[in-house]
PDB file of N, CA and C in Angstrom:
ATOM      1  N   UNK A   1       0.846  -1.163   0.000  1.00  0.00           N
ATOM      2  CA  UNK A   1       0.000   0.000   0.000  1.00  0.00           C
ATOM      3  C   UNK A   1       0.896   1.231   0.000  1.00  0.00           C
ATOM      4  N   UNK A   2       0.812   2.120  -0.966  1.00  0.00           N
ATOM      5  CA  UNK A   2       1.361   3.467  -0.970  1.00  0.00           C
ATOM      6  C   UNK A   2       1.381   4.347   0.499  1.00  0.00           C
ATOM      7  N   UNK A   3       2.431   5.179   0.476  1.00  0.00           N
ATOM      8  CA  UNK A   3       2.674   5.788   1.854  1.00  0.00           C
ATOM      9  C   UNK A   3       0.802   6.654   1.901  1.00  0.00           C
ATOM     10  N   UNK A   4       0.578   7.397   0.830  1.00  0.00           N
ATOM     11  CA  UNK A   4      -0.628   8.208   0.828  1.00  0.00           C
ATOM     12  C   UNK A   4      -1.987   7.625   0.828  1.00  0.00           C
ATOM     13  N   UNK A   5      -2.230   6.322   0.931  1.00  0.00           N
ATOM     14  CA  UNK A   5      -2.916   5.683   0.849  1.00  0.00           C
ATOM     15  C   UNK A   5      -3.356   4.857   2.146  1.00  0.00           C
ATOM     16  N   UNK A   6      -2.310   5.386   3.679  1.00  0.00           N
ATOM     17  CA  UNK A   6      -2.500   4.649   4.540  1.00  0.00           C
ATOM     18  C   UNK A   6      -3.459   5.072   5.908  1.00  0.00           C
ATOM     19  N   UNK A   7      -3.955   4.429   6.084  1.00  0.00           N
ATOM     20  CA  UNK A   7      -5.194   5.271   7.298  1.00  0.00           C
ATOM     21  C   UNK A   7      -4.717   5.685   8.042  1.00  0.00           C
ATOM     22  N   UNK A   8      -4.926   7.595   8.294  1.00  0.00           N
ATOM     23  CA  UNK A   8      -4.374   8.220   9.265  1.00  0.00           C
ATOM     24  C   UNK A   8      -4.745   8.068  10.692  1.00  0.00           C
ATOM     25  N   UNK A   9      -4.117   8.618  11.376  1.00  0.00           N
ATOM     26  CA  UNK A   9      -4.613   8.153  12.798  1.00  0.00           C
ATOM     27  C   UNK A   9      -4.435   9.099  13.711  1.00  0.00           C
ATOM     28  N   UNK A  10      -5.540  10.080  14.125  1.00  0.00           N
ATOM     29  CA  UNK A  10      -5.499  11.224  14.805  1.00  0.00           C
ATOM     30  C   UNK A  10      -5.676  11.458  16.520  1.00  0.00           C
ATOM     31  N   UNK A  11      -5.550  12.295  16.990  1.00  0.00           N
ATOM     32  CA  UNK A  11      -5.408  11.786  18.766  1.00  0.00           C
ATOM     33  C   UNK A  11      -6.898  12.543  19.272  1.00  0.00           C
ATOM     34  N   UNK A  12      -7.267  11.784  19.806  1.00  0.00           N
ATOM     35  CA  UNK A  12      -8.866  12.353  20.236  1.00  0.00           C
ATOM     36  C   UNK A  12      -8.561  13.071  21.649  1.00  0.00           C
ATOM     37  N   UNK A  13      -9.758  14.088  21.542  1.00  0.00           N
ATOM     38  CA  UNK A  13      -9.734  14.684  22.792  1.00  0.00           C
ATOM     39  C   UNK A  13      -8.446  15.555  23.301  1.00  0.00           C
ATOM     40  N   UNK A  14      -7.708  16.350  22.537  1.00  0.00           N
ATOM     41  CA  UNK A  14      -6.707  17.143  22.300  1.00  0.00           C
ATOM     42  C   UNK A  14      -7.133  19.197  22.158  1.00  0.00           C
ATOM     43  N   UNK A  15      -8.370  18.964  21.789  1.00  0.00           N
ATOM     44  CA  UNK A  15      -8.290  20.118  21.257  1.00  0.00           C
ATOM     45  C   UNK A  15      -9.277  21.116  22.099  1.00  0.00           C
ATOM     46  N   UNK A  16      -9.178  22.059  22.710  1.00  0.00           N
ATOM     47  CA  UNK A  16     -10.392  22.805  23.942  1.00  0.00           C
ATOM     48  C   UNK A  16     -11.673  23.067  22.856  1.00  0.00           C
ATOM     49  N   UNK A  17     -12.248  23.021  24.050  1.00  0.00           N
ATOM     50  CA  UNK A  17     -13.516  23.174  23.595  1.00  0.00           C
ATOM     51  C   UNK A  17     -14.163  24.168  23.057  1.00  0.00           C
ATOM     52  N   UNK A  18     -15.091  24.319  22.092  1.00  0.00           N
ATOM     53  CA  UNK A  18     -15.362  25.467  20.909  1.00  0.00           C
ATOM     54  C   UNK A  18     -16.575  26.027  21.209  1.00  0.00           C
ATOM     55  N   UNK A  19     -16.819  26.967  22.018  1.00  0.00           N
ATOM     56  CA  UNK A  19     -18.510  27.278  22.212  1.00  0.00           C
ATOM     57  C   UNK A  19     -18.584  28.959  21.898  1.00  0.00           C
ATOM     58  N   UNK A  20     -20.047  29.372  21.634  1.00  0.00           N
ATOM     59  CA  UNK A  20     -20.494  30.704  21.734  1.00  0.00           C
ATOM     60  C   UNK A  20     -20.109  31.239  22.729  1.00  0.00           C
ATOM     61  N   UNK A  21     -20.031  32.825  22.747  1.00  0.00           N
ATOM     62  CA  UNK A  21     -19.436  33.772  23.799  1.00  0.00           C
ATOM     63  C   UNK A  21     -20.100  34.727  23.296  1.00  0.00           C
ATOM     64  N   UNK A  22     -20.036  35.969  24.008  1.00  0.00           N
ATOM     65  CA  UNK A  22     -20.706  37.347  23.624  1.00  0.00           C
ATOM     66  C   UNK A  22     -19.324  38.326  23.497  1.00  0.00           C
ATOM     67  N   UNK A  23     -19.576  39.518  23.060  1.00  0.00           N
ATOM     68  CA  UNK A  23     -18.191  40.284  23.246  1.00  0.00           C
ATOM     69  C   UNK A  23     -19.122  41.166  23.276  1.00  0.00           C
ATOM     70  N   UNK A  24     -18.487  42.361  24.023  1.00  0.00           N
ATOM     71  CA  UNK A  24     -19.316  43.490  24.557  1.00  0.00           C
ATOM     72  C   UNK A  24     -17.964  44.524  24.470  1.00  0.00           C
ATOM     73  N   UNK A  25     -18.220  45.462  23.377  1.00  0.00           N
ATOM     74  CA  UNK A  25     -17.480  46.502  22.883  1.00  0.00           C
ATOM     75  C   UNK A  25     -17.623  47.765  23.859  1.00  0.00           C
ATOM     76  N   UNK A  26     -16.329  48.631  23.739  1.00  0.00           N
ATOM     77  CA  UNK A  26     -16.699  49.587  24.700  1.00  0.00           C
ATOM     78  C   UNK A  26     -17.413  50.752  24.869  1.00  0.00           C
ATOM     79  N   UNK A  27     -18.519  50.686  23.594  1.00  0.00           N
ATOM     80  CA  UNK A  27     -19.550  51.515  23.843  1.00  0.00           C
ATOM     81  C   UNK A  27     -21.179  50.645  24.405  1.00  0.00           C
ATOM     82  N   UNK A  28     -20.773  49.497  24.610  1.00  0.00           N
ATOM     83  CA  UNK A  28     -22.037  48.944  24.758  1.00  0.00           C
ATOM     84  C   UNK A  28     -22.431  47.835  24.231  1.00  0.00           C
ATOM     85  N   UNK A  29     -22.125  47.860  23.054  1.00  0.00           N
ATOM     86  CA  UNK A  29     -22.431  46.829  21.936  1.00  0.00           C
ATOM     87  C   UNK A  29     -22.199  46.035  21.952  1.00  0.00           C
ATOM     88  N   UNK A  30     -22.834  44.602  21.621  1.00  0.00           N
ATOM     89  CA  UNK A  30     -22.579  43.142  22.413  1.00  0.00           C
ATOM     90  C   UNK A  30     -22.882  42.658  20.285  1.00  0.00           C
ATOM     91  N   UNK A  31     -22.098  41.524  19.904  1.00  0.00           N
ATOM     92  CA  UNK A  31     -22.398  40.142  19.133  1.00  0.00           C
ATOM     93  C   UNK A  31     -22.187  39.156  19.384  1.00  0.00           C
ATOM     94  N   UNK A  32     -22.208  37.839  18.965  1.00  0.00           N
ATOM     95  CA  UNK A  32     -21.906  36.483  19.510  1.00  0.00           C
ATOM     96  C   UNK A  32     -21.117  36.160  18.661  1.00  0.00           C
ATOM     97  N   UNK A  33     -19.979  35.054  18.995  1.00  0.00           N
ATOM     98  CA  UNK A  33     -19.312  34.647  17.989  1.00  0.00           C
ATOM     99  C   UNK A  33     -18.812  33.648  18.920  1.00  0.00           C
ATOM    100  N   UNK A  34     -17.912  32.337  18.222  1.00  0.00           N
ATOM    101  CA  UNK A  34     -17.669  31.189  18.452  1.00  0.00           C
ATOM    102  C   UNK A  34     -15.753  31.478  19.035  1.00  0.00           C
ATOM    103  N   UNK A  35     -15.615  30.739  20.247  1.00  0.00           N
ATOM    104  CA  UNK A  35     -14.426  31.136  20.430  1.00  0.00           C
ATOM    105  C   UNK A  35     -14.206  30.035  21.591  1.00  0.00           C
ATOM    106  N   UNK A  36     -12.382  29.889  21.980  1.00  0.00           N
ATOM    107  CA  UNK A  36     -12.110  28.909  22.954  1.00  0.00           C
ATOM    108  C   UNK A  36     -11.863  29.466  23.887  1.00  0.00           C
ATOM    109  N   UNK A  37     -12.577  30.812  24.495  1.00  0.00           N
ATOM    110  CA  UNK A  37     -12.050  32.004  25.411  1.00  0.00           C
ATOM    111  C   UNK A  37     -13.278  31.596  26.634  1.00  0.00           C
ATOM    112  N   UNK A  38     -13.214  31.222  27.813  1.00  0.00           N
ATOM    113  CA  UNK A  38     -14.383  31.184  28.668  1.00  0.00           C
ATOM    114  C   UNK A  38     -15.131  29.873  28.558  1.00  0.00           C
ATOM    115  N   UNK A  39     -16.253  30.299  28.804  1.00  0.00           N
ATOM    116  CA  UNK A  39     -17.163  28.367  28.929  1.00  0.00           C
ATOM    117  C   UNK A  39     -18.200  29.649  28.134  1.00  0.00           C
ATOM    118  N   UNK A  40     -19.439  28.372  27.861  1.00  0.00           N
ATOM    119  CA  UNK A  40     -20.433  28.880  27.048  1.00  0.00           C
ATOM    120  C   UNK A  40     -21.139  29.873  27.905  1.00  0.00           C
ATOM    121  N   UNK A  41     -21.433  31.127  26.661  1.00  0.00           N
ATOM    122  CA  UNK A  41     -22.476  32.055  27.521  1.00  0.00           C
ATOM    123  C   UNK A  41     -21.654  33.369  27.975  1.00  0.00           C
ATOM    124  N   UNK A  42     -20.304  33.005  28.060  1.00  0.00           N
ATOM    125  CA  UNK A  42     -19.330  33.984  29.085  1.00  0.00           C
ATOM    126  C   UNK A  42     -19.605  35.669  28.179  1.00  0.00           C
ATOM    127  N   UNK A  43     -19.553  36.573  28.657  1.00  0.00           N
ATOM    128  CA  UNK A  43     -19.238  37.857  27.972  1.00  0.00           C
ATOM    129  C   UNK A  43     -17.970  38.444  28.309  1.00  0.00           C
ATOM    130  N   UNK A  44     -17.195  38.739  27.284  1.00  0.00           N
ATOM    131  CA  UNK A  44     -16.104  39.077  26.890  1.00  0.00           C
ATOM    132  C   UNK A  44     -15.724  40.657  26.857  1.00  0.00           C
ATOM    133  N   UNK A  45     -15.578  41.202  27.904  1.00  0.00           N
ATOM    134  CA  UNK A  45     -15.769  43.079  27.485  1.00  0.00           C
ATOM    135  C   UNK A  45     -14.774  43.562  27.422  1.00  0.00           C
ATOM    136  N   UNK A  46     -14.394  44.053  25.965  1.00  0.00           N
ATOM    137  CA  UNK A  46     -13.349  44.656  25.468  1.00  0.00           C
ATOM    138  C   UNK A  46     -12.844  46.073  26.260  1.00  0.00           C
ATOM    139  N   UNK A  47     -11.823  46.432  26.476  1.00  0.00           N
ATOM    140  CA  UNK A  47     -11.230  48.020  27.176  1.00  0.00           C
ATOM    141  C   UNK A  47     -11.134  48.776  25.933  1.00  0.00           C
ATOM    142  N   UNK A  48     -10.212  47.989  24.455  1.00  0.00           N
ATOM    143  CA  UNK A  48     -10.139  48.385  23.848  1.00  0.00           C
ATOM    144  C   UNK A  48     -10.867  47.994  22.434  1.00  0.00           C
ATOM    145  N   UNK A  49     -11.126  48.462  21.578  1.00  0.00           N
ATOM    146  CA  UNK A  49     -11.825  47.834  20.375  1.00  0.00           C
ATOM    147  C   UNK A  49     -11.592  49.209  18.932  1.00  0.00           C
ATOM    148  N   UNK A  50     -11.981  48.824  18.085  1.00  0.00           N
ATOM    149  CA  UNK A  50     -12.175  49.430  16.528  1.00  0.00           C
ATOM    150  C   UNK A  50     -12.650  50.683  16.527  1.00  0.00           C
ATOM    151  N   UNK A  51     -13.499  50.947  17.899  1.00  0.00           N
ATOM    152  CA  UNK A  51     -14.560  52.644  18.095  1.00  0.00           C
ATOM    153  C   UNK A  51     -13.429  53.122  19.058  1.00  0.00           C
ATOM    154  N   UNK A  52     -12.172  52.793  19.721  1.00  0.00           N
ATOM    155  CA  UNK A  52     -11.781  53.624  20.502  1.00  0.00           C
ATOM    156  C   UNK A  52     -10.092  53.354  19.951  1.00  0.00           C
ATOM    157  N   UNK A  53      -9.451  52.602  19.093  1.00  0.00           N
ATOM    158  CA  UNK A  53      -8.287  52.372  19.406  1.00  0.00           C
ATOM    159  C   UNK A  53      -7.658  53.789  17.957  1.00  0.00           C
ATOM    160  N   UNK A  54      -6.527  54.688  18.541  1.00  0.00           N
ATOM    161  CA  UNK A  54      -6.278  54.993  17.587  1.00  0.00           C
ATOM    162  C   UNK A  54      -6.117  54.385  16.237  1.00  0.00           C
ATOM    163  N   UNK A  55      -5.297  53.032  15.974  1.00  0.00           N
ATOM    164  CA  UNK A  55      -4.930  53.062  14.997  1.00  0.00           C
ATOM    165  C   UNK A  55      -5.979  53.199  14.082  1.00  0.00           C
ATOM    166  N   UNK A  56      -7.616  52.696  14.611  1.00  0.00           N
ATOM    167  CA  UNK A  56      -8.601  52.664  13.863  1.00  0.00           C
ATOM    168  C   UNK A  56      -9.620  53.971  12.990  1.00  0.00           C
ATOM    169  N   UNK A  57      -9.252  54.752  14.532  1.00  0.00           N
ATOM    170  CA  UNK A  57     -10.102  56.375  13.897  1.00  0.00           C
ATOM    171  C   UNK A  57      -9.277  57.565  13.749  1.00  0.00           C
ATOM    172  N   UNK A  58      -8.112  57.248  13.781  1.00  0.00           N
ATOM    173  CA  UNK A  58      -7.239  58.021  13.107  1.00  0.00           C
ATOM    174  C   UNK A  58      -6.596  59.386  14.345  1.00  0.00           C
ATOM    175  N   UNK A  59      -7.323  59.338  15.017  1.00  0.00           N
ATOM    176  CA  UNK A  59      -7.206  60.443  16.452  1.00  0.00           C
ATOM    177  C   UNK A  59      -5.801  59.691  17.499  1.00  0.00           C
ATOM    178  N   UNK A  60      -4.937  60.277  17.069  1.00  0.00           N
ATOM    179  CA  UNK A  60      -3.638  59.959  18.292  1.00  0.00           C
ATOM    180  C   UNK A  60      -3.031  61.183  19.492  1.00  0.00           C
ATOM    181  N   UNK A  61      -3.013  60.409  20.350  1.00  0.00           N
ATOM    182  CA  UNK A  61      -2.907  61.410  21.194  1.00  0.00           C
ATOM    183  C   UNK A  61      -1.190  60.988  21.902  1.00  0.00           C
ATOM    184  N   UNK A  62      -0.846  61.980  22.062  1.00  0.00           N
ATOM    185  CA  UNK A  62       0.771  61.904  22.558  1.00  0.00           C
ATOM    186  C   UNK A  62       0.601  61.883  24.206  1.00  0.00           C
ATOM    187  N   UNK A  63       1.380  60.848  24.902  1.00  0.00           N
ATOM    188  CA  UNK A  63       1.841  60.399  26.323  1.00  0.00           C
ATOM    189  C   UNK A  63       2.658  61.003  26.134  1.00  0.00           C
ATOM    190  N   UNK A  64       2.581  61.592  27.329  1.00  0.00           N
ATOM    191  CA  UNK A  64       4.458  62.307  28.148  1.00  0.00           C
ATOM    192  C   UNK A  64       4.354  61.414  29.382  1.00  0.00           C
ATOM    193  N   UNK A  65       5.264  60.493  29.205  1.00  0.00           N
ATOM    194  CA  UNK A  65       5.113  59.521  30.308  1.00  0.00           C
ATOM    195  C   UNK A  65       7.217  60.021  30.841  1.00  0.00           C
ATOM    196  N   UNK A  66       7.055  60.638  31.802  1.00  0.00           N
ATOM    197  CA  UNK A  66       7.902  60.970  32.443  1.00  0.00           C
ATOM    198  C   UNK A  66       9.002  62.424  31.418  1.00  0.00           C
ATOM    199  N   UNK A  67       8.099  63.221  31.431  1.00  0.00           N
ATOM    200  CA  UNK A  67       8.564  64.310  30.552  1.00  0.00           C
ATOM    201  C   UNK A  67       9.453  64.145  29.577  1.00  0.00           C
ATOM    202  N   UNK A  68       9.159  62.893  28.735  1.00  0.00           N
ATOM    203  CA  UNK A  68       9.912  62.648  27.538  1.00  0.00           C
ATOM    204  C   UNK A  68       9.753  63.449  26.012  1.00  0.00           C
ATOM    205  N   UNK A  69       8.461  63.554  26.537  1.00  0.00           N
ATOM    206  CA  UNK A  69       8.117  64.568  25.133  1.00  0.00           C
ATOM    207  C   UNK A  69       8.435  66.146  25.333  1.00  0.00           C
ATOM    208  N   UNK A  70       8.620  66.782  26.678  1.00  0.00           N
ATOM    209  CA  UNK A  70       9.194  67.826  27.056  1.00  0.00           C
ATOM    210  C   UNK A  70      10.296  67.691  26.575  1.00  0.00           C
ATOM    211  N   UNK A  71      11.137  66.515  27.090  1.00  0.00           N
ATOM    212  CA  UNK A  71      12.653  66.767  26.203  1.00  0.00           C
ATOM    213  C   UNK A  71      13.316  66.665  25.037  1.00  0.00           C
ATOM    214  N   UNK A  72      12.065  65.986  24.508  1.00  0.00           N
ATOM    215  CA  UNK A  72      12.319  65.729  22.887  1.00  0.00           C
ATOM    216  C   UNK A  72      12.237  67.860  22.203  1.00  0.00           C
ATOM    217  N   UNK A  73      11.194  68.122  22.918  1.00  0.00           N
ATOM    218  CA  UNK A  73      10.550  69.512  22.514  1.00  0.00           C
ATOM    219  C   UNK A  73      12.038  70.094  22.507  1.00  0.00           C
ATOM    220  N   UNK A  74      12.181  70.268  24.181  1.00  0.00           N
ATOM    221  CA  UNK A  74      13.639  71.235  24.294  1.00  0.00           C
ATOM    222  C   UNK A  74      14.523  70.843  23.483  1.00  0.00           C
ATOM    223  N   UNK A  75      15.240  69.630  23.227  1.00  0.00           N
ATOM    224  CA  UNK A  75      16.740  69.142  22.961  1.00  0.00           C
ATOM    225  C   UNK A  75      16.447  69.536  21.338  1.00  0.00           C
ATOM    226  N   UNK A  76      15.092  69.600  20.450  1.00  0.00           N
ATOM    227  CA  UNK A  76      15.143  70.059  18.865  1.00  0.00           C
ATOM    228  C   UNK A  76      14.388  71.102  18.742  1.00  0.00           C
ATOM    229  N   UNK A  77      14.187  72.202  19.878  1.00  0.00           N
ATOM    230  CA  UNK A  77      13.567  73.109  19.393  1.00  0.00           C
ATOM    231  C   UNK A  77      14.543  74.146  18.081  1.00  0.00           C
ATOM    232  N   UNK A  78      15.164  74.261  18.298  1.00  0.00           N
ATOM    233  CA  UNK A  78      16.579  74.823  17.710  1.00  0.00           C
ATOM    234  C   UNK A  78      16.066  74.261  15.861  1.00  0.00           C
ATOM    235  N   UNK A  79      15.495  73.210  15.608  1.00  0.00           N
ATOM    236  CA  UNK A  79      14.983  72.964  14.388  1.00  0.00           C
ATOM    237  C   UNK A  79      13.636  73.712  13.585  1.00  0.00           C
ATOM    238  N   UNK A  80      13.186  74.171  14.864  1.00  0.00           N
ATOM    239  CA  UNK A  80      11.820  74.817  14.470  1.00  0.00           C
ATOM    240  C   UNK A  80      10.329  73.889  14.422  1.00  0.00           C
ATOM    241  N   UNK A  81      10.746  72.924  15.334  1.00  0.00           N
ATOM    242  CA  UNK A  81       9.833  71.757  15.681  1.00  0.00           C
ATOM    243  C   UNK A  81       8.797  72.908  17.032  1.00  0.00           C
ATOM    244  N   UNK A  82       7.739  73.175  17.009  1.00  0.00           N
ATOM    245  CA  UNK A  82       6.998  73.885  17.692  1.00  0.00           C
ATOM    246  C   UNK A  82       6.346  72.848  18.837  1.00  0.00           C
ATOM    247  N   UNK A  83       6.516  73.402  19.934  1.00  0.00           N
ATOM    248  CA  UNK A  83       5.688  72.140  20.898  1.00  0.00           C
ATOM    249  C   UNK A  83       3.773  72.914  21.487  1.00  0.00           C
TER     250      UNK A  83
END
């Protein structure tokens, strides 16, 4: 019998379990969809999602997380970079 021709043989009971979930977006908005996240039924509530994440609506906002952007300002103002 050819190598491709021989009955495969797969391992049972390996793989988590596949059920409905809810996801609840951060304006409110809930759909269902199939996922291995939780047990059945669970709701899933996003912090971040598609209505709030910059990369999505185009609105970025700059962190000065320990006056880094202050020093970026000072050390190239001399370029005409305006803060």
């Amino acid at each position: 019998m050819a190598r491709f021709e021989q009955e495969r043989t797969y391992e049972k009971d390996i793989h988590p379990d596949y059920h409905t979930i809810t996801v609840e977006l951060t304006d409110g908005s809930t759909f269902a969809t199939r996922s291995t996240w939780g047990k059945e039924g669970d709701v899933l509530k996003l912090g971040i999602d598609p209505k709030t994440h910059p990369a999505w609506t185009g609105v970025h906002r700059l962190m000065d997380s320990g006056g880094q952007l202050a020093k970026f300002n000072k050390k190239f103002s001399a370029f005409g970079l305006k803060s």
